[in-house]
Structure formats: structure tokens, C-alpha cells
C-alpha atoms as a PDB file:
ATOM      1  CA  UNK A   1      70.332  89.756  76.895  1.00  0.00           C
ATOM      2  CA  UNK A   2      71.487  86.420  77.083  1.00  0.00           C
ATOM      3  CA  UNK A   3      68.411  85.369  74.706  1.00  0.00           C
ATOM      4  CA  UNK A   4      69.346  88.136  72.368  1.00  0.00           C
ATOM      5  CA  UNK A   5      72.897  86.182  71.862  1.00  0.00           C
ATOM      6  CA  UNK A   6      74.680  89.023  73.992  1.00  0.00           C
ATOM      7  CA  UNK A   7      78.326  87.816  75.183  1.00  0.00           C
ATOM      8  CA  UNK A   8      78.617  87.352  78.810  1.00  0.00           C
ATOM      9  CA  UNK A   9      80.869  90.162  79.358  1.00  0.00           C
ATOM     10  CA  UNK A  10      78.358  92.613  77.739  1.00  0.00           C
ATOM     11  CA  UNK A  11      75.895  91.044  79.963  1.00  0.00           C
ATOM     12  CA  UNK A  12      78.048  91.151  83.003  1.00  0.00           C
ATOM     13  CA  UNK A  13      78.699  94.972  82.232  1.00  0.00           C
ATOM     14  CA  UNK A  14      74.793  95.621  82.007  1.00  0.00           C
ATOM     15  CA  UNK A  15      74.152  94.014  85.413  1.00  0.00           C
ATOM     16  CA  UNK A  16      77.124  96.685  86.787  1.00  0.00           C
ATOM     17  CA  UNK A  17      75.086  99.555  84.906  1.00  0.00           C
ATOM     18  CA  UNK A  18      72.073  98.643  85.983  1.00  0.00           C
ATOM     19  CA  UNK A  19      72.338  98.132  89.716  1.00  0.00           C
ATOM     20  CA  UNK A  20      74.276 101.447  89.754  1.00  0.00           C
ATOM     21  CA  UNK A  21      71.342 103.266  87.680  1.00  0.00           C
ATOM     22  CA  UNK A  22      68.722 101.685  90.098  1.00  0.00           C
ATOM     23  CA  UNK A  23      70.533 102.351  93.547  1.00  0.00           C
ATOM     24  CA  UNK A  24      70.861 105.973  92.486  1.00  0.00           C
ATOM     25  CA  UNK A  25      66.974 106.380  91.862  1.00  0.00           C
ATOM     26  CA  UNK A  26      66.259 104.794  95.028  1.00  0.00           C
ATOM     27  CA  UNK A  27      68.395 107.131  96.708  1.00  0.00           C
ATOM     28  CA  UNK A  28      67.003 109.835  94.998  1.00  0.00           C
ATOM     29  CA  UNK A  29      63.418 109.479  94.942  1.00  0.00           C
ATOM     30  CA  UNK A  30      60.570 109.363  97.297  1.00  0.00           C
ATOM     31  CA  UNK A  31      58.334 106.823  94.774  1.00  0.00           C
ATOM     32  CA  UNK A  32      58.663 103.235  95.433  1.00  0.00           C
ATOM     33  CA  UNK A  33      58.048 102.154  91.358  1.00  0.00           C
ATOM     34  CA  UNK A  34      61.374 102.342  89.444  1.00  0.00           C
ATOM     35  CA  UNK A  35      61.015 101.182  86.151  1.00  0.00           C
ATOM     36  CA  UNK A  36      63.725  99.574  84.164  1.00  0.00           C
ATOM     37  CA  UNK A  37      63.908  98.696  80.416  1.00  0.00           C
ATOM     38  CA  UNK A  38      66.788  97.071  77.940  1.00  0.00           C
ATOM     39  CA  UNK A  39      66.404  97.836  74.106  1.00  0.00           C
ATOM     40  CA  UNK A  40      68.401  96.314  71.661  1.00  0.00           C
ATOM     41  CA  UNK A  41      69.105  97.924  68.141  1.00  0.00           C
ATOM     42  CA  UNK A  42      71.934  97.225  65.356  1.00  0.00           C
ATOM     43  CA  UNK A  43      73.980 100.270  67.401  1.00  0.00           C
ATOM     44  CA  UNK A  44      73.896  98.074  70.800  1.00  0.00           C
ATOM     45  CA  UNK A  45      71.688  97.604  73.948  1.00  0.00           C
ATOM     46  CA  UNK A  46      70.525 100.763  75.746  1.00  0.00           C
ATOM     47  CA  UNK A  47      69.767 100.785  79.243  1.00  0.00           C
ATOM     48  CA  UNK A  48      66.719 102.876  80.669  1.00  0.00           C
ATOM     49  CA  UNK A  49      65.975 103.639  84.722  1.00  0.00           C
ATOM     50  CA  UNK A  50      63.408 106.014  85.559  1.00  0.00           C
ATOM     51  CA  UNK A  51      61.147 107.003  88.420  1.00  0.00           C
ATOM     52  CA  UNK A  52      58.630 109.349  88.790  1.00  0.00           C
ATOM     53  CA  UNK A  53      59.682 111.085  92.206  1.00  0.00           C
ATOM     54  CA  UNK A  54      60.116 114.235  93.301  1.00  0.00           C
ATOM     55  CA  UNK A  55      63.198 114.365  95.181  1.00  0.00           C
ATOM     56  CA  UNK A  56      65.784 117.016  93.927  1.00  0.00           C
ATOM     57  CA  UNK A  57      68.135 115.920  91.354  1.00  0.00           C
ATOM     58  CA  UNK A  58      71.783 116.231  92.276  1.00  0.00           C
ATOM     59  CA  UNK A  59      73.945 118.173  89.852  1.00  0.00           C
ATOM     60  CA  UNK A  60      76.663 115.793  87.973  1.00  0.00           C
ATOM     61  CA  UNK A  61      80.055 116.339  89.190  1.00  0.00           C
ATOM     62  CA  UNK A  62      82.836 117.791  87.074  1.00  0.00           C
ATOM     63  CA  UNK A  63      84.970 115.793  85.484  1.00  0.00           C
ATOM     64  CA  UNK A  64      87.727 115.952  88.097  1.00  0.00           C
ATOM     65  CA  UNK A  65      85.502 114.762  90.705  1.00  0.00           C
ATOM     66  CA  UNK A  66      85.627 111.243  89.326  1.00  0.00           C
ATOM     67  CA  UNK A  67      88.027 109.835  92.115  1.00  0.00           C
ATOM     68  CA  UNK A  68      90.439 110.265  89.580  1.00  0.00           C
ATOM     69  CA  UNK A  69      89.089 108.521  87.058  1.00  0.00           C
ATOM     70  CA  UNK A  70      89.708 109.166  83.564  1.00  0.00           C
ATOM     71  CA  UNK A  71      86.052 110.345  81.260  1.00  0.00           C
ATOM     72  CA  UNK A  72      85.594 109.798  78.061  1.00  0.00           C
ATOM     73  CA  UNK A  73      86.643 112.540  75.618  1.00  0.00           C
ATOM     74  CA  UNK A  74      88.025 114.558  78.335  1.00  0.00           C
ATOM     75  CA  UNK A  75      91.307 114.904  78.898  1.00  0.00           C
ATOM     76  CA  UNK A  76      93.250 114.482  82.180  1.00  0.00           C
ATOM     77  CA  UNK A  77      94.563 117.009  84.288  1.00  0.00           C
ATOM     78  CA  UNK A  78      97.070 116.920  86.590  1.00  0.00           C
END
């Protein structure tokens, strides 16, 4: 990313994402080969993790599960 001219708090952001995205597939998988791309495009940089295990996929959590935490286009409830 830094070669593609990304600013460092993009970059910094990515590294977050993707050590979060890789800790949760090898947590949830029984394969040992985790594969990780970055693409870049006009819209941004997309972030890809993917395994090929077998190991059941949790379901997500509702959005009041998020310790709290505010999501993205829904709205809090108190």
C-alpha cells in the first residue's frame, strides 16, 4: 500500500483489518493455508482473507451485540 502512494493512516487501518480478518480464520478453520490479498481500484483498497477449512462458520452477531458499539447505517438503541 505504501508503494501504491496510500497515506499512512489508511495503511495503519489495513494492518488493524487485516490481523483481525486473519486471527478469525485461524480460529475458525482446521486448514493451515490462509490466503490474503489487497486490490486497489479508483473506489479504494479491498481487503480479501480466505481459507479453505471446514470448521463451522459462526453466525454474525446482531447489531446490539457490538459491545456497544455504534454500526454503520443502524441506528442506536437504548
Amino acid at each position: 500500500m505504501r508503494a501504491w502512494g496510500e497515506p499512512a493512516e489508511r495503511i495503519e487501518t489495513a494492518a488493524l483489518i487485516v490481523t483481525e480478518l486473519v486471527t478469525n480464520a485461524v480460529q475458525h478453520t482446521t486448514t493451515r493455508k490462509i490466503r490474503c490479498r489487497l486490490l486497489r481500484s479508483a473506489d479504494g483498497v479491498r481487503i480479501c482473507v480466505w481459507n479453505r477449512g471446514r470448521a463451522r462458520i459462526p453466525s454474525p452477531a446482531s447489531p446490539g451485540d457490538s459491545a456497544g458499539l455504534p454500526v454503520a447505517g443502524v441506528p442506536a438503541t437504548d
